[in-house]
C-alpha atoms as a PDB file:
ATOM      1  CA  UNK A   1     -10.819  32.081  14.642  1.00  0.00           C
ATOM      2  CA  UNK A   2      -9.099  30.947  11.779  1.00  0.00           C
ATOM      3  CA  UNK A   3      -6.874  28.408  13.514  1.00  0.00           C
ATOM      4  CA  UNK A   4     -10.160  26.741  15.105  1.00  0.00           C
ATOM      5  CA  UNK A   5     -11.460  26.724  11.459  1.00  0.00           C
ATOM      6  CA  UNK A   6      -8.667  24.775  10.554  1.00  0.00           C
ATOM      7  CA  UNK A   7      -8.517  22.391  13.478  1.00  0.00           C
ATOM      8  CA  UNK A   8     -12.144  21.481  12.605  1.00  0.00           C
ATOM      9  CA  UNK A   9     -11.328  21.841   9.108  1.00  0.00           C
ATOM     10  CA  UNK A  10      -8.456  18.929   9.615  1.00  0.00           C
ATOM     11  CA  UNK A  11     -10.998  16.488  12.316  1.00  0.00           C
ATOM     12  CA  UNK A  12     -14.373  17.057   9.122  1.00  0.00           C
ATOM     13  CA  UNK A  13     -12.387  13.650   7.654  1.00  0.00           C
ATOM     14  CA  UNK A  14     -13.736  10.372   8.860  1.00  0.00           C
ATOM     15  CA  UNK A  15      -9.681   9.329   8.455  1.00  0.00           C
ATOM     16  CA  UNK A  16      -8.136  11.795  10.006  1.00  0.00           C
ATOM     17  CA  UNK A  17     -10.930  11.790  13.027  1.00  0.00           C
ATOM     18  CA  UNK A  18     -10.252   8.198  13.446  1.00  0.00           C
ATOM     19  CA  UNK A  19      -6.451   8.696  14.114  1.00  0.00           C
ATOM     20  CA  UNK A  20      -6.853  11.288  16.580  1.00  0.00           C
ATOM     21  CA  UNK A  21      -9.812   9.503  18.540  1.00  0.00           C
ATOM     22  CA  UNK A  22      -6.526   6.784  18.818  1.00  0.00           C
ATOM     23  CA  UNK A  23      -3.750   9.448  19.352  1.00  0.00           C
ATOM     24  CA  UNK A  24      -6.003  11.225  22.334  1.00  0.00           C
ATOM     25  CA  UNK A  25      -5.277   8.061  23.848  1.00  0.00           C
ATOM     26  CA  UNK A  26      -1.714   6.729  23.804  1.00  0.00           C
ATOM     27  CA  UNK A  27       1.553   6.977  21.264  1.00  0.00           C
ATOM     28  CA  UNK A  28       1.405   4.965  17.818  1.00  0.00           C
ATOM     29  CA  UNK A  29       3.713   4.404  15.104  1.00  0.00           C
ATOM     30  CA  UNK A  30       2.591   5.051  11.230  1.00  0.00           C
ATOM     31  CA  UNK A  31       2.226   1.075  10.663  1.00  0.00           C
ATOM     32  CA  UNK A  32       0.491   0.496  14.333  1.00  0.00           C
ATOM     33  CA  UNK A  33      -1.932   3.227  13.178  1.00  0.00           C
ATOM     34  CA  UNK A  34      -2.209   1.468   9.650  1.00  0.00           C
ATOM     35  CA  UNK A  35      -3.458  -1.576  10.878  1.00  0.00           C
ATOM     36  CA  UNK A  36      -5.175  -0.396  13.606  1.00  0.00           C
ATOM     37  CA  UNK A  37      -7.822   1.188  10.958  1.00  0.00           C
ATOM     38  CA  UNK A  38      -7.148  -0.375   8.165  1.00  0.00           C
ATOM     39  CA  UNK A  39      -5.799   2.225   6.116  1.00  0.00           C
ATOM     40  CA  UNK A  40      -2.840   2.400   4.213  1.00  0.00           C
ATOM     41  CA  UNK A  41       0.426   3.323   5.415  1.00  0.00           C
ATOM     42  CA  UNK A  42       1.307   5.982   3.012  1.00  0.00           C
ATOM     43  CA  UNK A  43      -2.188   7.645   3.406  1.00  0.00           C
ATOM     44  CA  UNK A  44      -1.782   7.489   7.272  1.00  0.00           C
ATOM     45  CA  UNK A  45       1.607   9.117   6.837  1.00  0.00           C
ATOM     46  CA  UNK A  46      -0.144  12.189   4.136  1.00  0.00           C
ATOM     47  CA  UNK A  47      -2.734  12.551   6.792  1.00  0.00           C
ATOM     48  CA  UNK A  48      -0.324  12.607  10.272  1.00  0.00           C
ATOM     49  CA  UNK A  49       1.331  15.457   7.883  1.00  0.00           C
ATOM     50  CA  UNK A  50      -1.479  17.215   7.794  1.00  0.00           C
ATOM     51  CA  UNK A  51      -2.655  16.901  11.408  1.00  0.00           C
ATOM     52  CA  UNK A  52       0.853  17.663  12.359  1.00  0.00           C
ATOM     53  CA  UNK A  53       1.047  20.838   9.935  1.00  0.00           C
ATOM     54  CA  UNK A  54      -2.451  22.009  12.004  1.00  0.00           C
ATOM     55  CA  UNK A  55      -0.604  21.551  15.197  1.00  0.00           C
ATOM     56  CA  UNK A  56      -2.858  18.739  16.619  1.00  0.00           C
ATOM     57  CA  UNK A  57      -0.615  16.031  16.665  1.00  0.00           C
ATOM     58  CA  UNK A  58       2.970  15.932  18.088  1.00  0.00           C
ATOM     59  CA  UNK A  59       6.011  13.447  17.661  1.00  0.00           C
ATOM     60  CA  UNK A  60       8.657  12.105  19.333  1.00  0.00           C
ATOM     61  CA  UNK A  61      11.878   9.524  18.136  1.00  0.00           C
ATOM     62  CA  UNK A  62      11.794   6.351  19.778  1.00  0.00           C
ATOM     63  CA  UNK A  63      15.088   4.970  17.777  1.00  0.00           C
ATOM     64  CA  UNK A  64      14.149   4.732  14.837  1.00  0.00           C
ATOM     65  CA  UNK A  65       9.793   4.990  15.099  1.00  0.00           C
ATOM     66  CA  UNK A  66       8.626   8.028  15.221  1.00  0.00           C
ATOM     67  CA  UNK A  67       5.547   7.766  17.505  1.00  0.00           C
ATOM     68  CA  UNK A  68       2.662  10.293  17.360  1.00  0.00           C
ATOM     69  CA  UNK A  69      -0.062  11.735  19.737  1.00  0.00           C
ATOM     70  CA  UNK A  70      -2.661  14.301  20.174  1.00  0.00           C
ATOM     71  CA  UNK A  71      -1.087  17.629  20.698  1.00  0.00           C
ATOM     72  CA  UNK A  72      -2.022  18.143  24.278  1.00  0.00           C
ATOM     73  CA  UNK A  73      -5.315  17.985  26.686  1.00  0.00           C
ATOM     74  CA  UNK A  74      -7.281  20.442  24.603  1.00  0.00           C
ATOM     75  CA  UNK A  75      -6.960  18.427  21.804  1.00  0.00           C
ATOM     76  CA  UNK A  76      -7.567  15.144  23.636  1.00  0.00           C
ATOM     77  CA  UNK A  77     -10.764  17.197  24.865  1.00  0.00           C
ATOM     78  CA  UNK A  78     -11.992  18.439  21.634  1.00  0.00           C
ATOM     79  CA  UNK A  79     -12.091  15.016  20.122  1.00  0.00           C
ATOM     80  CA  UNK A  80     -13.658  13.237  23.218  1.00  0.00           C
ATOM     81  CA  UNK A  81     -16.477  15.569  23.528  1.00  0.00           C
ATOM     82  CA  UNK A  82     -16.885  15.974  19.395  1.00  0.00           C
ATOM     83  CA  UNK A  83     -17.401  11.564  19.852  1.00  0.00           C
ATOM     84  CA  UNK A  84     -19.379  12.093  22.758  1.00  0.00           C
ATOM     85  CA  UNK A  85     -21.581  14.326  21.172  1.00  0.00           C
ATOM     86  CA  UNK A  86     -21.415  12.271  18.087  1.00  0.00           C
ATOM     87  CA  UNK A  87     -22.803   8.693  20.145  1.00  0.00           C
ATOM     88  CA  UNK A  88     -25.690  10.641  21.791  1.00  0.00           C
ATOM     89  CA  UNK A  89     -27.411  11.964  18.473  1.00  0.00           C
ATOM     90  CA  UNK A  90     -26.949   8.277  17.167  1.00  0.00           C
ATOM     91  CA  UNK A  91     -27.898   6.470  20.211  1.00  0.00           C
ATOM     92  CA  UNK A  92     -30.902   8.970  21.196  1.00  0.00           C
ATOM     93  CA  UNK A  93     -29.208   9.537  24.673  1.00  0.00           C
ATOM     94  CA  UNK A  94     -30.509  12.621  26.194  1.00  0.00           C
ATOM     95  CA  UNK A  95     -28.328  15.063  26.672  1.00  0.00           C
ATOM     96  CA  UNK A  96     -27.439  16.926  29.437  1.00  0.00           C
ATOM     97  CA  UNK A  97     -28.759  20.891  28.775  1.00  0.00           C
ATOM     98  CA  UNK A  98     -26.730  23.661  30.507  1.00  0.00           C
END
């Protein structure tokens, strides 16, 4: 339980839940990310940190970028159906009931 506290914990910032709706989707660099949302570089690096310390991002050396992405499919699922979930309310799709 605790570890799904803090995943949720980590995604509850508008920042940090914009960077990972962009990781669940491909690789980026710090400054890619940076411009991407507008944010500045050394507050995307505190908050990669942070998503990385959760374990919901993951890195890999491309010379000398490091290039991040969402941890694996659970991840990429959480955040897709959190968004999901998130247009429906604001759009007043119905949604489907199981």
């Amino acid at each position: 339980m605790e570890t799904a506290v803090e995943a949720f914990r980590m995604l509850s910032d508008t920042t940090r839940l914009r960077l990972m709706w962009l990781l669940s989707s491909g690789e980026y660099d710090v400054s890619s990310l940076a411009q991407t949302i507008g944010v500045a570089r050394p507050s995307v690096s505190q908050h990669l940190a942070k998503l990385r310390l959760a374990g919901l991002v993951r890195t890999r050396r491309d010379g000398r970028r490091v290039l991040y992405r969402a941890r694996d499919v659970h991840v990429r699922g959480l955040i897709t159906q959190a968004l999901f979930h998130a247009d429906h309310e604001v759009s007043g799709i119905p949604r489907h009931e199981d």
